[in-house]
C-alpha atoms as a PDB file:
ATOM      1  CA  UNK A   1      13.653   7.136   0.132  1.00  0.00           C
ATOM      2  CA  UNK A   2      11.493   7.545  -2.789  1.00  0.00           C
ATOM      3  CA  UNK A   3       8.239   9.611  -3.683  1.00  0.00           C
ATOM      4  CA  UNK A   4       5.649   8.237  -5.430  1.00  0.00           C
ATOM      5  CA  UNK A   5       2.048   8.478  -6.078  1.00  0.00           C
ATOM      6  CA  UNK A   6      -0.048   7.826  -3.205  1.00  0.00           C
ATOM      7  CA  UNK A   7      -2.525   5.399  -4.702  1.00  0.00           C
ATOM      8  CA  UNK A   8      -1.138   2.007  -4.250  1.00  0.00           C
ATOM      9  CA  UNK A   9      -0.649   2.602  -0.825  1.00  0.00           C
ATOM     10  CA  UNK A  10      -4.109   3.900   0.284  1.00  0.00           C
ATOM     11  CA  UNK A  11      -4.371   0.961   3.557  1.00  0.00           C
ATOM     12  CA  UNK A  12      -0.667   2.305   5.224  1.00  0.00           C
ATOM     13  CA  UNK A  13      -1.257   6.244   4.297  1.00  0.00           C
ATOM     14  CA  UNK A  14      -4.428   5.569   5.886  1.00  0.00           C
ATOM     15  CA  UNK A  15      -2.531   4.043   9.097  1.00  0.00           C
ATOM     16  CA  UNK A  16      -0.284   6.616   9.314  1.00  0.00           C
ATOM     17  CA  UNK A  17      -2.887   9.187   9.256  1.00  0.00           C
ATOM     18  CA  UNK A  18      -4.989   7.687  12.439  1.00  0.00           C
ATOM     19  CA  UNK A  19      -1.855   7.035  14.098  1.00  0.00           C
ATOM     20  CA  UNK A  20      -1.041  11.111  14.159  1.00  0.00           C
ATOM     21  CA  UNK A  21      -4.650  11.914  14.671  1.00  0.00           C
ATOM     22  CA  UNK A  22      -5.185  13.368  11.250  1.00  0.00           C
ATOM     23  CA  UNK A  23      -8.978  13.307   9.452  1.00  0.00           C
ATOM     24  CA  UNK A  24      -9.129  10.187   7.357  1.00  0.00           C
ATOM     25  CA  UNK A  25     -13.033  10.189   7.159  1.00  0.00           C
ATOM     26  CA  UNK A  26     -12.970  12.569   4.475  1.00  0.00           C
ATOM     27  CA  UNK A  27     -10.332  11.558   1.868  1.00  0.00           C
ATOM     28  CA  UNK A  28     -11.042  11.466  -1.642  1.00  0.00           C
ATOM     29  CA  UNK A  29     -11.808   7.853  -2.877  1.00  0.00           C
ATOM     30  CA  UNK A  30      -8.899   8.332  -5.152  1.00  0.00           C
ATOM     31  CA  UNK A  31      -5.888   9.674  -4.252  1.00  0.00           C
ATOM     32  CA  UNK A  32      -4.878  11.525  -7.549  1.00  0.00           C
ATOM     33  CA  UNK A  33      -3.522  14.386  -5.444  1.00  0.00           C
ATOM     34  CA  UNK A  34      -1.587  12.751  -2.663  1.00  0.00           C
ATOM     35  CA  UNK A  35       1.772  11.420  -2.666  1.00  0.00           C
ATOM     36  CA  UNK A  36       3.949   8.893  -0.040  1.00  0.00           C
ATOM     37  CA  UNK A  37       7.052   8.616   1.093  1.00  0.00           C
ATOM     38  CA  UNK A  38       8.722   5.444   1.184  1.00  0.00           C
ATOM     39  CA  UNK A  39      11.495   4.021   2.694  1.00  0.00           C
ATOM     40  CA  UNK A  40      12.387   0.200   3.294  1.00  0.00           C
ATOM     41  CA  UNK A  41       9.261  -0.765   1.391  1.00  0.00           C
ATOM     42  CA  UNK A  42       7.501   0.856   4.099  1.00  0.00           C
ATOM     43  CA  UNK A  43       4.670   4.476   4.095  1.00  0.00           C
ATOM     44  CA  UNK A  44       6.875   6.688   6.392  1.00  0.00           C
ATOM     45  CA  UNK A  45       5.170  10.215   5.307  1.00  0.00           C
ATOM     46  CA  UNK A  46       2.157  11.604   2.763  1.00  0.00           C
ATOM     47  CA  UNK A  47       0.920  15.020   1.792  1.00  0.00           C
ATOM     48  CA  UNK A  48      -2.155  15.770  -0.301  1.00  0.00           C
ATOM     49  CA  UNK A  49      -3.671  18.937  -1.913  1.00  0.00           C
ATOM     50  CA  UNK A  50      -7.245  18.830  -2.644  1.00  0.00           C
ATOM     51  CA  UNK A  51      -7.915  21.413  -5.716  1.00  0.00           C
ATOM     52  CA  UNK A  52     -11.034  23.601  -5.528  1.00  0.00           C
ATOM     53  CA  UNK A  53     -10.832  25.347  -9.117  1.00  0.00           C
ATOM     54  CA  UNK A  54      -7.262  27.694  -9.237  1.00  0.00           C
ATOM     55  CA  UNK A  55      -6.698  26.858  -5.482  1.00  0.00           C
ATOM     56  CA  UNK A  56      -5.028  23.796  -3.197  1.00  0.00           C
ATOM     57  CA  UNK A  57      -6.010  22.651   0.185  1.00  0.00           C
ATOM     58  CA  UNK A  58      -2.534  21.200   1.361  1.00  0.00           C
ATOM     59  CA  UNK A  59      -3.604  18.307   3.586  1.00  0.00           C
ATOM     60  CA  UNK A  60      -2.437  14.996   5.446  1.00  0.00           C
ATOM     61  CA  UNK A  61       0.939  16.339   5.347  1.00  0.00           C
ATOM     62  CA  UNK A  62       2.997  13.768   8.317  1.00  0.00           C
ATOM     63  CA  UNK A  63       5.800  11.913   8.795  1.00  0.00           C
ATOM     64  CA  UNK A  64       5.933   8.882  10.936  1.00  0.00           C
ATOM     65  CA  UNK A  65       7.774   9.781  13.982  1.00  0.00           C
ATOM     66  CA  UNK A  66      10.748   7.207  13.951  1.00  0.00           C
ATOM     67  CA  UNK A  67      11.835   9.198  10.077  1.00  0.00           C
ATOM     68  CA  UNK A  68      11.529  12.630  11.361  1.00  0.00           C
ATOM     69  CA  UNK A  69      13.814  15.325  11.209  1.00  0.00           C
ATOM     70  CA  UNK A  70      15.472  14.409   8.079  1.00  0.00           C
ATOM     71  CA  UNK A  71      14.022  16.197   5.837  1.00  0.00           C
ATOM     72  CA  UNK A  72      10.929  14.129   4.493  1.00  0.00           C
ATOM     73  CA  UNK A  73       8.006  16.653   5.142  1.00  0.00           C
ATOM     74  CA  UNK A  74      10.083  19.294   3.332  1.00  0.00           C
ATOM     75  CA  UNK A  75      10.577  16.713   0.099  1.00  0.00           C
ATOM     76  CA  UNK A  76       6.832  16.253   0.270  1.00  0.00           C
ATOM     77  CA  UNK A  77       6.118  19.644   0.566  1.00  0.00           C
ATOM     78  CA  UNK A  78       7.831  20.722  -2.133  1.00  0.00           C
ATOM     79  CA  UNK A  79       6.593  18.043  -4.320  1.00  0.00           C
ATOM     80  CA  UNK A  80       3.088  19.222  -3.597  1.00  0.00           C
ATOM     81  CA  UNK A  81       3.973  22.494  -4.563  1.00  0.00           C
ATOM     82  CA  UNK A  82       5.530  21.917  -7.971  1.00  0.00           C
ATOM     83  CA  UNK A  83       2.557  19.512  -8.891  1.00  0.00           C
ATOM     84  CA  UNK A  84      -0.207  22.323  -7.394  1.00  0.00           C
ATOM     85  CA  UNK A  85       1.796  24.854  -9.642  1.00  0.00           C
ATOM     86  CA  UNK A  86       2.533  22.335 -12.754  1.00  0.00           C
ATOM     87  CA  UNK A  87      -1.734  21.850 -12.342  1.00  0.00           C
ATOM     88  CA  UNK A  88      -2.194  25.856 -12.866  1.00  0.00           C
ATOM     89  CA  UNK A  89      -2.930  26.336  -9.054  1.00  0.00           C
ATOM     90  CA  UNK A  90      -2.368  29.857  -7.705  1.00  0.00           C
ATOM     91  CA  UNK A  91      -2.474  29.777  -4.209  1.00  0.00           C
ATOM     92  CA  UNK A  92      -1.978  26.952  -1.669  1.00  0.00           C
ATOM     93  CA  UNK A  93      -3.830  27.358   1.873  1.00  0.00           C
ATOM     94  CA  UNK A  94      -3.684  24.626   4.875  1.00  0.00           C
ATOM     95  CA  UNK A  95      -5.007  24.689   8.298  1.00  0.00           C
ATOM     96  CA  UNK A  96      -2.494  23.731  11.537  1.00  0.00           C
ATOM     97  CA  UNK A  97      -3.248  23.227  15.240  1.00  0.00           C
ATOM     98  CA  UNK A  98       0.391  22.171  15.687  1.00  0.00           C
ATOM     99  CA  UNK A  99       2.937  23.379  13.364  1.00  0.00           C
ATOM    100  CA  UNK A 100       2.539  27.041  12.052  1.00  0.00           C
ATOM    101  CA  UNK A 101       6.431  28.037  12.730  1.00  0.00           C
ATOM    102  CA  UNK A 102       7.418  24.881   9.930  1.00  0.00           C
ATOM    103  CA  UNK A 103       4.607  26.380   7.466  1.00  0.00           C
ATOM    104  CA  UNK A 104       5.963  29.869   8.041  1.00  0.00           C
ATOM    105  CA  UNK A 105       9.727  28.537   7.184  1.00  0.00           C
ATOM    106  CA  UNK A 106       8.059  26.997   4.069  1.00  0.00           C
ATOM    107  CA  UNK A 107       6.860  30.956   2.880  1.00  0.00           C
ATOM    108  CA  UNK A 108       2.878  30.324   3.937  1.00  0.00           C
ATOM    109  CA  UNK A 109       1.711  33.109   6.029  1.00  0.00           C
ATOM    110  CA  UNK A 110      -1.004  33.375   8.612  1.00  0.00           C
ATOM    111  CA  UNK A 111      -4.424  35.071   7.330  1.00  0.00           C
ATOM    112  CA  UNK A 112      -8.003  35.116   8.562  1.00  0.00           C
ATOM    113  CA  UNK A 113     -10.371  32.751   7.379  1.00  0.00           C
ATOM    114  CA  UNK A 114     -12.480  35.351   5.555  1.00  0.00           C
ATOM    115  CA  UNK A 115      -9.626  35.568   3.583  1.00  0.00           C
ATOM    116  CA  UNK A 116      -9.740  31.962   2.440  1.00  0.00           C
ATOM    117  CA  UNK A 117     -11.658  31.915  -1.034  1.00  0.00           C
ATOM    118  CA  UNK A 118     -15.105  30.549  -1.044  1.00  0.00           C
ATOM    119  CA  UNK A 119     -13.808  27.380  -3.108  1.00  0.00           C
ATOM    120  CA  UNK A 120     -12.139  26.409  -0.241  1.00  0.00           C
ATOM    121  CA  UNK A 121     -14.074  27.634   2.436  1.00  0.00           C
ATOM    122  CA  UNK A 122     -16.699  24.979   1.512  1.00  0.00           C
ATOM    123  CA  UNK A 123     -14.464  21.918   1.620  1.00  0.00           C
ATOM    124  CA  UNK A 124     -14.910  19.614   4.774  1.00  0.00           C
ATOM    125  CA  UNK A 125     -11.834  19.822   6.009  1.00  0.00           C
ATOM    126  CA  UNK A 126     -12.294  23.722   6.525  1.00  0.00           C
ATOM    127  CA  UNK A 127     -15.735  24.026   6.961  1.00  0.00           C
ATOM    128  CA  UNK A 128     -15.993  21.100   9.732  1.00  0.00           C
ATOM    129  CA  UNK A 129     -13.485  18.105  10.259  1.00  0.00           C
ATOM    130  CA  UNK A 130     -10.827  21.000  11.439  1.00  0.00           C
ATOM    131  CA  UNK A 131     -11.763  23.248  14.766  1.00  0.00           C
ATOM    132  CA  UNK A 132     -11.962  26.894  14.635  1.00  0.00           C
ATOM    133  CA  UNK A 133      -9.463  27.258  16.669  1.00  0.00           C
ATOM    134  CA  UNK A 134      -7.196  26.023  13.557  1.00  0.00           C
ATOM    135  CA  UNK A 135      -4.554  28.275  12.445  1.00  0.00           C
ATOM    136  CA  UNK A 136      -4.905  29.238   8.850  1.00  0.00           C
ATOM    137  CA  UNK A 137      -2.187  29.442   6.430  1.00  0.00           C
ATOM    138  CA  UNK A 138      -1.266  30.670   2.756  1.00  0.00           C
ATOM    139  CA  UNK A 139       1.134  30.957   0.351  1.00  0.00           C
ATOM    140  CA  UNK A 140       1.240  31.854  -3.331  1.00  0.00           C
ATOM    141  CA  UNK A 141       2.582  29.975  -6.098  1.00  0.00           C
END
């Protein structure tokens, strides 16, 4: 498996994204900040971070379901996390429906979403492609 930028593969990151339900109507044009998996010459997982000034919103993180459980969201993860840090980000923050006990394993904690810096707070993906109901998560680089 290799990582690599996610670019070049915008068509199958987007497939994989619709195919695990995940918001693909609000992705950056470019994909500077988002990263793939591959393995066999195929997309099997991506992860993105969209930066709003000293701050990350991890997003799109998913691994297609026939590669999971070997480790591939982790790799992801923490190459998202060395890039937010090597770009001078502070804090990463994400929002789950499904998989809070991974993040927590990963050292991101559950706040409130008053907590969540304004920056962020005004993205789409937190103020309306994800529900209220979402589960909001941080951790500090």
């Amino acid at each position: 498996m290799i990582i690599d930028q996610a670019q070049p593969y915008k068509d199958a990151l987007h497939e994989l994204l619709v195919a695990e339900k995940l918001p693909v109507a609000d992705l950056p044009e470019t994909l500077d900040n988002f990263i793939v998996a591959i393995q066999d010459g195929a997309v099997v997982g991506v992860a993105g971070v969209e930066v709003y000034g000293r701050y990350g919103l991890l997003r799109s993180l998913a691994v297609h379901p026939a590669h999971r459980s070997v480790g591939i969201a982790g790799k992801l993860l923490a190459r998202l996390t060395n890039m937010s840090r090597l770009k001078g980000l502070s804090e990463l923050y994400l929002l789950t429906e499904t998989a809070p006990a991974y993040f927590e394993r990963h050292h991101y904690d559950q706040i409130t979403r008053e907590e969540v810096p304004a920056e962020v707070q005004q993205s789409s993906k937190f103020s309306h492609v994800c529900p209220v109901s979402a589960i909001v998560m941080k951790k500090k680089l």
